[in-house]
Protein backbone atom coordinates (compact mmCIF):
# COMPACT_ATOMS: atom_id res chain seq x y z
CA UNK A 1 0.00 0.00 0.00
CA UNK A 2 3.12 2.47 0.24
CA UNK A 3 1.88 4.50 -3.18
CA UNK A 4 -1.38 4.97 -1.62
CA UNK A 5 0.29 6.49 1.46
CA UNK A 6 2.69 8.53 -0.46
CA UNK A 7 -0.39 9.77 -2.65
CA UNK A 8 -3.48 9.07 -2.30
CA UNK A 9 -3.54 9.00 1.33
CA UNK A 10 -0.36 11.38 1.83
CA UNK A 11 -3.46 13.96 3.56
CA UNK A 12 -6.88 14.05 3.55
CA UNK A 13 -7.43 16.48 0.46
CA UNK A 14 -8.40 13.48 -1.83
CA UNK A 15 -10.55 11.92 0.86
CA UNK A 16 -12.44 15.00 1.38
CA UNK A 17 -13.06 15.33 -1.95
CA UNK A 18 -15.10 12.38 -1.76
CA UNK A 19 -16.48 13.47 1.47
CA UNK A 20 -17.97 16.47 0.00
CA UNK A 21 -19.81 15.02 -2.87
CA UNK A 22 -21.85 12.77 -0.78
CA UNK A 23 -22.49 15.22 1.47
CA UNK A 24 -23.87 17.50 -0.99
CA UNK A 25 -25.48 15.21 -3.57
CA UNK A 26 -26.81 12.13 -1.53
CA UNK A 27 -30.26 11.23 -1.25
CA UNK A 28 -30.51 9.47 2.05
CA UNK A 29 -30.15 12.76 4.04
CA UNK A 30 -29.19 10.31 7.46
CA UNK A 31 -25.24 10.63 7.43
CA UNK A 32 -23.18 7.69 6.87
CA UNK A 33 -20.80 8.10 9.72
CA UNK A 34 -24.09 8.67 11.77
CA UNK A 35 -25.55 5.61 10.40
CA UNK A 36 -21.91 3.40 11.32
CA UNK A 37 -22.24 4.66 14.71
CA UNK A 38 -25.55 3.43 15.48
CA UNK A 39 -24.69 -0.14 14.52
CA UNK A 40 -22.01 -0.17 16.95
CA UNK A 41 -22.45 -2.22 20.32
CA UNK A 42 -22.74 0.81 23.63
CA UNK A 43 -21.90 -0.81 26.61
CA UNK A 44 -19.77 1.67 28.73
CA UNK A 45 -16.11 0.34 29.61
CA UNK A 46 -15.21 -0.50 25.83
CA UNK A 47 -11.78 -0.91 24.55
CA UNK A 48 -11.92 0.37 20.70
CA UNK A 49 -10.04 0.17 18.05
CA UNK A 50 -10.78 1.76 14.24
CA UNK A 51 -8.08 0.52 11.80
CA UNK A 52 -7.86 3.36 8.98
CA UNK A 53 -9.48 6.41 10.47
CA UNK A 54 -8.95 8.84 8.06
CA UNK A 55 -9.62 11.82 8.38
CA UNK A 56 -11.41 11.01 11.94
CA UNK A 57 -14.96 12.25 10.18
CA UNK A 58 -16.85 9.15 12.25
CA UNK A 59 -15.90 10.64 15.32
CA UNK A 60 -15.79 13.94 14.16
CA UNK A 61 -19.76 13.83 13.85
CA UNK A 62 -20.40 11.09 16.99
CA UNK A 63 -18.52 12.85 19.32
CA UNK A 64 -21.07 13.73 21.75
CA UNK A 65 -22.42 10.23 21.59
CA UNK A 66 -19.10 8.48 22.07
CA UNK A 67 -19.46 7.42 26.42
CA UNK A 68 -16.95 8.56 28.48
CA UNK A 69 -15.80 5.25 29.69
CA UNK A 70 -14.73 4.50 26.43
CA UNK A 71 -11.13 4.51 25.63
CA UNK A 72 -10.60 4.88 21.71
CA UNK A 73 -7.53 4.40 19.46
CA UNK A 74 -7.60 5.78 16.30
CA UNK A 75 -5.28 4.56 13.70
CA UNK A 76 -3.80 4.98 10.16
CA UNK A 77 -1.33 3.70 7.94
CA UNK A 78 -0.84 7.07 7.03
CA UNK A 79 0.89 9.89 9.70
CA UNK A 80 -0.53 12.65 7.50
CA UNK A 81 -4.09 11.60 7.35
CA UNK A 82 -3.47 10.62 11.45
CA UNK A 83 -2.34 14.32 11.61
CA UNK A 84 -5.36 15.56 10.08
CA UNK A 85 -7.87 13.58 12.16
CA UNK A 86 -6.21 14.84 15.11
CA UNK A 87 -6.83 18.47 14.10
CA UNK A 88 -10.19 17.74 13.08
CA UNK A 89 -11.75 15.96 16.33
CA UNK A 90 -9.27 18.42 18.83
CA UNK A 91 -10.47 18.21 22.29
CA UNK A 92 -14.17 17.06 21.45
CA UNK A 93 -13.87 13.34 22.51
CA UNK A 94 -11.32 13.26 26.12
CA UNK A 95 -10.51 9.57 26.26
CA UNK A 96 -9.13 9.23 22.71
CA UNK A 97 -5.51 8.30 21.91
CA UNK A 98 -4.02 8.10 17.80
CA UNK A 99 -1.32 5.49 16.66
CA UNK A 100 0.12 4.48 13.04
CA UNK A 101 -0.54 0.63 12.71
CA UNK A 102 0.00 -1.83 9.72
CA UNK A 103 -3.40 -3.65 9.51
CA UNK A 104 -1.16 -7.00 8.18
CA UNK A 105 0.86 -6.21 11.70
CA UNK A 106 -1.26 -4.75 15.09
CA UNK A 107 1.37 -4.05 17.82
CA UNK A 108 -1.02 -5.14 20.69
CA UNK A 109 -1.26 -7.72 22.49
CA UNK A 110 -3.90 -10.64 22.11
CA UNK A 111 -7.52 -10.03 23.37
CA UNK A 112 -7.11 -6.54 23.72
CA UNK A 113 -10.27 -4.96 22.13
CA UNK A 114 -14.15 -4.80 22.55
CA UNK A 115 -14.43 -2.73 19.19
CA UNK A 116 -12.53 -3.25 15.95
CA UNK A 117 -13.78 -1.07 13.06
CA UNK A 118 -12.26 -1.04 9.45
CA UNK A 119 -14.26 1.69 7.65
CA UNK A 120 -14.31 1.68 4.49
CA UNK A 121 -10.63 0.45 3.75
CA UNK A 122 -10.27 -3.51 3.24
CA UNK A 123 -9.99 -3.81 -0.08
CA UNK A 124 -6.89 -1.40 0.09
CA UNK A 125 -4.94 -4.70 2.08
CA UNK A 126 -2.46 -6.35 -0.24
CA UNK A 127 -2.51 -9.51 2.41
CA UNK A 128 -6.49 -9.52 3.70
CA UNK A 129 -5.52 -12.73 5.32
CA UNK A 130 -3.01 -11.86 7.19
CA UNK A 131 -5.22 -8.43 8.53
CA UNK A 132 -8.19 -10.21 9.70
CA UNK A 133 -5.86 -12.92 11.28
CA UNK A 134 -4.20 -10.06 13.15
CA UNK A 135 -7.78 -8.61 13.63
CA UNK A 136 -9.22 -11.72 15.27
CA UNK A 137 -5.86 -11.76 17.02
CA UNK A 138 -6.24 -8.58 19.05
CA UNK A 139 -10.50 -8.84 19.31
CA UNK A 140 -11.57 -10.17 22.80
CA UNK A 141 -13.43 -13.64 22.47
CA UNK A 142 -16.90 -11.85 23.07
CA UNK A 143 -15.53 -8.82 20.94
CA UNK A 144 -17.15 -7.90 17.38
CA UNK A 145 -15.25 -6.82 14.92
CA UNK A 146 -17.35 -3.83 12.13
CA UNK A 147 -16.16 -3.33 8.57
CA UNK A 148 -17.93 -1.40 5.79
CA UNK A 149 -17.39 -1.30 2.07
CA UNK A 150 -19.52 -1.17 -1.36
CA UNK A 151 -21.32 -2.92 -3.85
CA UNK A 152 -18.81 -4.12 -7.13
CA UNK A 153 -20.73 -2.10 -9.12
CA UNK A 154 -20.79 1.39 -6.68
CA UNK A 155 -20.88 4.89 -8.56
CA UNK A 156 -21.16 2.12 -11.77
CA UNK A 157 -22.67 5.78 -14.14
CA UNK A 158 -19.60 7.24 -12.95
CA UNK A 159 -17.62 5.19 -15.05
CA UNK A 160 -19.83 5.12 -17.18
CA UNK A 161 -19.69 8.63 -17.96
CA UNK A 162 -15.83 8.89 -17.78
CA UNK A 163 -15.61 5.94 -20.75
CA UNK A 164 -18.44 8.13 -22.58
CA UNK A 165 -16.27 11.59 -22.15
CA UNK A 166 -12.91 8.66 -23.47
CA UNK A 167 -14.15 6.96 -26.50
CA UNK A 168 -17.65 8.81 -27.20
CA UNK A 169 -19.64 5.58 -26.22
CA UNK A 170 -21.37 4.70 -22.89
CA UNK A 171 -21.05 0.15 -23.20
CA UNK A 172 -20.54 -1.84 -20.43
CA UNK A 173 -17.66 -0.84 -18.28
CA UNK A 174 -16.15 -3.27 -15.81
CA UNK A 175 -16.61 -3.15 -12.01
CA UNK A 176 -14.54 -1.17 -9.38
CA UNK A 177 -11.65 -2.98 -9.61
CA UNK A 178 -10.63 -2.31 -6.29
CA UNK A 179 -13.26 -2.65 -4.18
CA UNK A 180 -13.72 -6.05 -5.57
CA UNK A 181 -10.82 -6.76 -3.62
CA UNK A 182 -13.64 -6.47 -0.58
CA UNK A 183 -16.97 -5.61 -1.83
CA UNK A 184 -20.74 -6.32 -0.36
CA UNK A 185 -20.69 -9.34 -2.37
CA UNK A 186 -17.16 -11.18 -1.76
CA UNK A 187 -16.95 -9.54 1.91
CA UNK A 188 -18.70 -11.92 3.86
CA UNK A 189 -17.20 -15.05 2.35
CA UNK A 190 -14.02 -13.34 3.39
CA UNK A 191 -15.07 -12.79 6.65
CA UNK A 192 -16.09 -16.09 7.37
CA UNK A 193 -13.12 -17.76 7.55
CA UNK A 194 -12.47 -15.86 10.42
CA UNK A 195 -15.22 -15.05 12.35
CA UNK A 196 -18.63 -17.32 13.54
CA UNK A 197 -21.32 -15.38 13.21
CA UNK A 198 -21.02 -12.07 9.75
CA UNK A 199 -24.16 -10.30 9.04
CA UNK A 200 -24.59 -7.34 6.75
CA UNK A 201 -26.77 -4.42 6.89
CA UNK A 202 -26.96 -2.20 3.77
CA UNK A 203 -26.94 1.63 3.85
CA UNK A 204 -29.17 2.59 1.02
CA UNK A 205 -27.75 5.66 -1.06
CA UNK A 206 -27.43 7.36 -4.34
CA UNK A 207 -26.83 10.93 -5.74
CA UNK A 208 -28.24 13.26 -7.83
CA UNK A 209 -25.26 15.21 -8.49
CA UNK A 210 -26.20 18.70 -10.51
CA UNK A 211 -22.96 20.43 -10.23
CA UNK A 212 -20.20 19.63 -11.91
CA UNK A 213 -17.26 20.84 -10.29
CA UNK A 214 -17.35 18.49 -6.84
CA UNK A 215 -18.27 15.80 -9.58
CA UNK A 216 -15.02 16.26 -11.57
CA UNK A 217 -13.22 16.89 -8.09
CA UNK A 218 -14.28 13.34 -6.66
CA UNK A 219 -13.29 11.82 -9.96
CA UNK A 220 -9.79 13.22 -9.74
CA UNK A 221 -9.36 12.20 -6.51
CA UNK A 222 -9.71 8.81 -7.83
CA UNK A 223 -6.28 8.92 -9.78
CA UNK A 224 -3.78 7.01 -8.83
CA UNK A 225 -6.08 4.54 -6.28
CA UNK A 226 -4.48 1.69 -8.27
CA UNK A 227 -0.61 1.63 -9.03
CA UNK A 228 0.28 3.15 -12.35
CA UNK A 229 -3.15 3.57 -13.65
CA UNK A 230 -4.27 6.83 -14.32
CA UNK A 231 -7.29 7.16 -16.69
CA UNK A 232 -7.52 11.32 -17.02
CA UNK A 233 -4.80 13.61 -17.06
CA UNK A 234 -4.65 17.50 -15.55
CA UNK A 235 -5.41 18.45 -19.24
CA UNK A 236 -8.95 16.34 -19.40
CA UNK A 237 -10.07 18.53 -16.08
CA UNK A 238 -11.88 21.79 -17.90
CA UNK A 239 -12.98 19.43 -21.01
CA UNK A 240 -14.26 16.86 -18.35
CA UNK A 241 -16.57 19.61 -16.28
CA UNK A 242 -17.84 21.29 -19.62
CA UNK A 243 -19.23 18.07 -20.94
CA UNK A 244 -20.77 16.96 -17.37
CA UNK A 245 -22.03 20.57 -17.12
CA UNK A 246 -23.85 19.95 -20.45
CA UNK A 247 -24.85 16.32 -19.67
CA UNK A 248 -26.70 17.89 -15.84
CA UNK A 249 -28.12 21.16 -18.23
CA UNK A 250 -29.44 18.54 -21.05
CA UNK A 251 -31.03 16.26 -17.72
CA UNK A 252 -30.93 18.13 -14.85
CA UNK A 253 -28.68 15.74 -12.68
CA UNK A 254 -26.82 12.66 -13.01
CA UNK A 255 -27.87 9.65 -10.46
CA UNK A 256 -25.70 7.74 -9.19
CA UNK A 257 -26.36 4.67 -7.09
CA UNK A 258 -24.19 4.26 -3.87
CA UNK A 259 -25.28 1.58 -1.94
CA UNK A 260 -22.49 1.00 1.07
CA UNK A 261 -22.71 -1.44 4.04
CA UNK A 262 -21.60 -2.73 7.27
CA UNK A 263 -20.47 -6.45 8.31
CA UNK A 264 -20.85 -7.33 11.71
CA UNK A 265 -18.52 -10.01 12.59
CA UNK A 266 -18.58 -11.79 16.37
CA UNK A 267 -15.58 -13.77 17.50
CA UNK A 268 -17.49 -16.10 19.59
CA UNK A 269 -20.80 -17.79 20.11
CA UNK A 270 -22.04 -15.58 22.93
C-alpha cells in the first residue's frame, strides 16, 4: 500500500473530496458516519479500536455520543491523514488516543479490544488474510469486529460517464476494480473464515449530483487509487466539467447509485 500512502492517502485532500460530494449530492439525508455509529455495540467500559481512520470524520460527527468510559484508538497507515484527524476531532472526545498501525501487523497484544472497526478500507490490504488474522488476534473472544465497504458495481454511471467523455460511447464498463478486492458481495465469504457469526446491513444511497465541479473533483481524486493507472490527465479537467455541465443542463442531474454497508462479525458464540 506504500503508493497509496505517499499519494493518495499522503493527507486528507483526496478523501475529502469524496467526502464532499456525498455530502452534498446524496439522497438518504441520514449521514453515513451517523448511520456506522448506530450499529455499533454501547456498553460503557469499551476498549476500541478503528483501523484506517482517516480523516477522523466518524468521530468527528459522533462525538457527543461516544461514552466517556470508552477509551478509543484511532489509527492509520498514514501519519498525515493521522495528523489531520487529530486536528479535526481536537479536544471534542477526552478519552481518545491516535497510533500508526499496519493492519497485516497490530502491535497489541492478544484479546485486547471490545471494538474493531475497518471503515471503508479492506480492499486497500495487499494480504487480507493476514489483517483479519491479526484482527481476530487482538479482538476479545466476546468482541465484534465492524467493517464497511460497497457494492462491485458502486458509482457504476460514474464510469460510465468517464468511458463516454474517453471513447464517445457509454457500453458496459467493468466493475470497481478495487473494491472487488472487498466488496458487499465477496466480503462476507471473506469474513467467514475468520469469524462465527457475519451479518450485513446495507446503507441505502445514491446521488443526484447537478454540479459539476465536486463531480469532476471526486473523480480526480480517484487517480492514482491503483498503481500506475491513471485514466484522465490535468489536461482532461476543464474538457471533463464542460461536458458533465452539459450532460446535468441537457437532464438536470446525473444519479448515481451508492449503496455501502456494514459487516458485523462476532468472535465467539455468545
Amino acid at each position: 500500500m506504500s503508493h497509496l500512502k505517499d499519494t493518495q492517502y499522503k493527507d486528507s485532500s483526496n478523501f475529502n473530496a469524496r467526502i464532499l460530494l456525498h455530502y452534498k449530492f446524496g439522497t438518504n439525508k441520514y449521514a453515513w458516519p451517523r448511520w456506522v455509529f448506530d450499529q455499533l455495540r454501547k456498553e460503557d467500559n469499551l476498549k476500541v479500536l478503528e483501523l484506517g481512520c482517516g480523516n477522523g470524520l466518524l468521530w468527528i460527527l459522533n462525538a457527543g455520543r461516544v461514552p466517556e468510559s470508552w477509551e478509543v484508538t484511532l489509527s492509520d497507515f498514514s501519519e498525515g491523514m493521522l495528523d489531520d484527524a487529530k486536528k479535526n476531532i481536537g479536544n471534542a472526545i477526552k478519552q481518545i488516543s491516535y497510533e500508526v498501525i499496519d493492519i497485516e501487523n497490530i502491535p497489541h497484544e492478544n484479546n485486547t479490544y471490545d471494538i474493531i472497526l475497518a471503515n471503508h478500507m479492506l480492499y486497500h490490504v495487499p494480504d487480507r488474510k493476514k489483517a483479519l488474522s491479526e484482527i481476530r488476534r487482538v479482538l476479545k473472544k466476546d468482541g465484534i469486529f465492524y467493517a464497511t465497504t460497497m457494492g462491485s458495481d458502486y458509482m457504476n454511471e460514474m464510469r460510465m460517464l468517464i468511458r463516454e467523455y474517453k471513447t464517445g460511447s457509454r457500453g458496459a464498463v467493468a466493475t470497481n476494480s478495487v473494491i472487488d478486492n472487498f466488496s458487499l458481495q465477496n466480503g462476507g465469504g471473506q469474513l467467514k473464515e475468520y469469524f462465527y457469526k457475519v451479518t450485513l446491513n446495507i446503507y441505502e444511497n445514491s446521488l443526484a449530483v447537478n454540479e459539476p465541479g465536486p463531480f469532476v473533483d471526486y473523480i480526480y481524486s480517484l487517480m492514482g487509487m491503483t498503481q500506475n493507472k491513471r485514466v484522465l490527465e490535468e489536461r482532461d479537467r476543464k474538457p471533463l466539467v464542460k461536458f458533465v455541465g452539459d450532460k446535468i443542463n441537457r437532464n438536470g442531474s446525473i444519479n448515481i447509485q451508492s449503496d455501502s454497508g456494514i459487516f458485523i462479525c462476532k468472535n465467539i458464540s455468545i
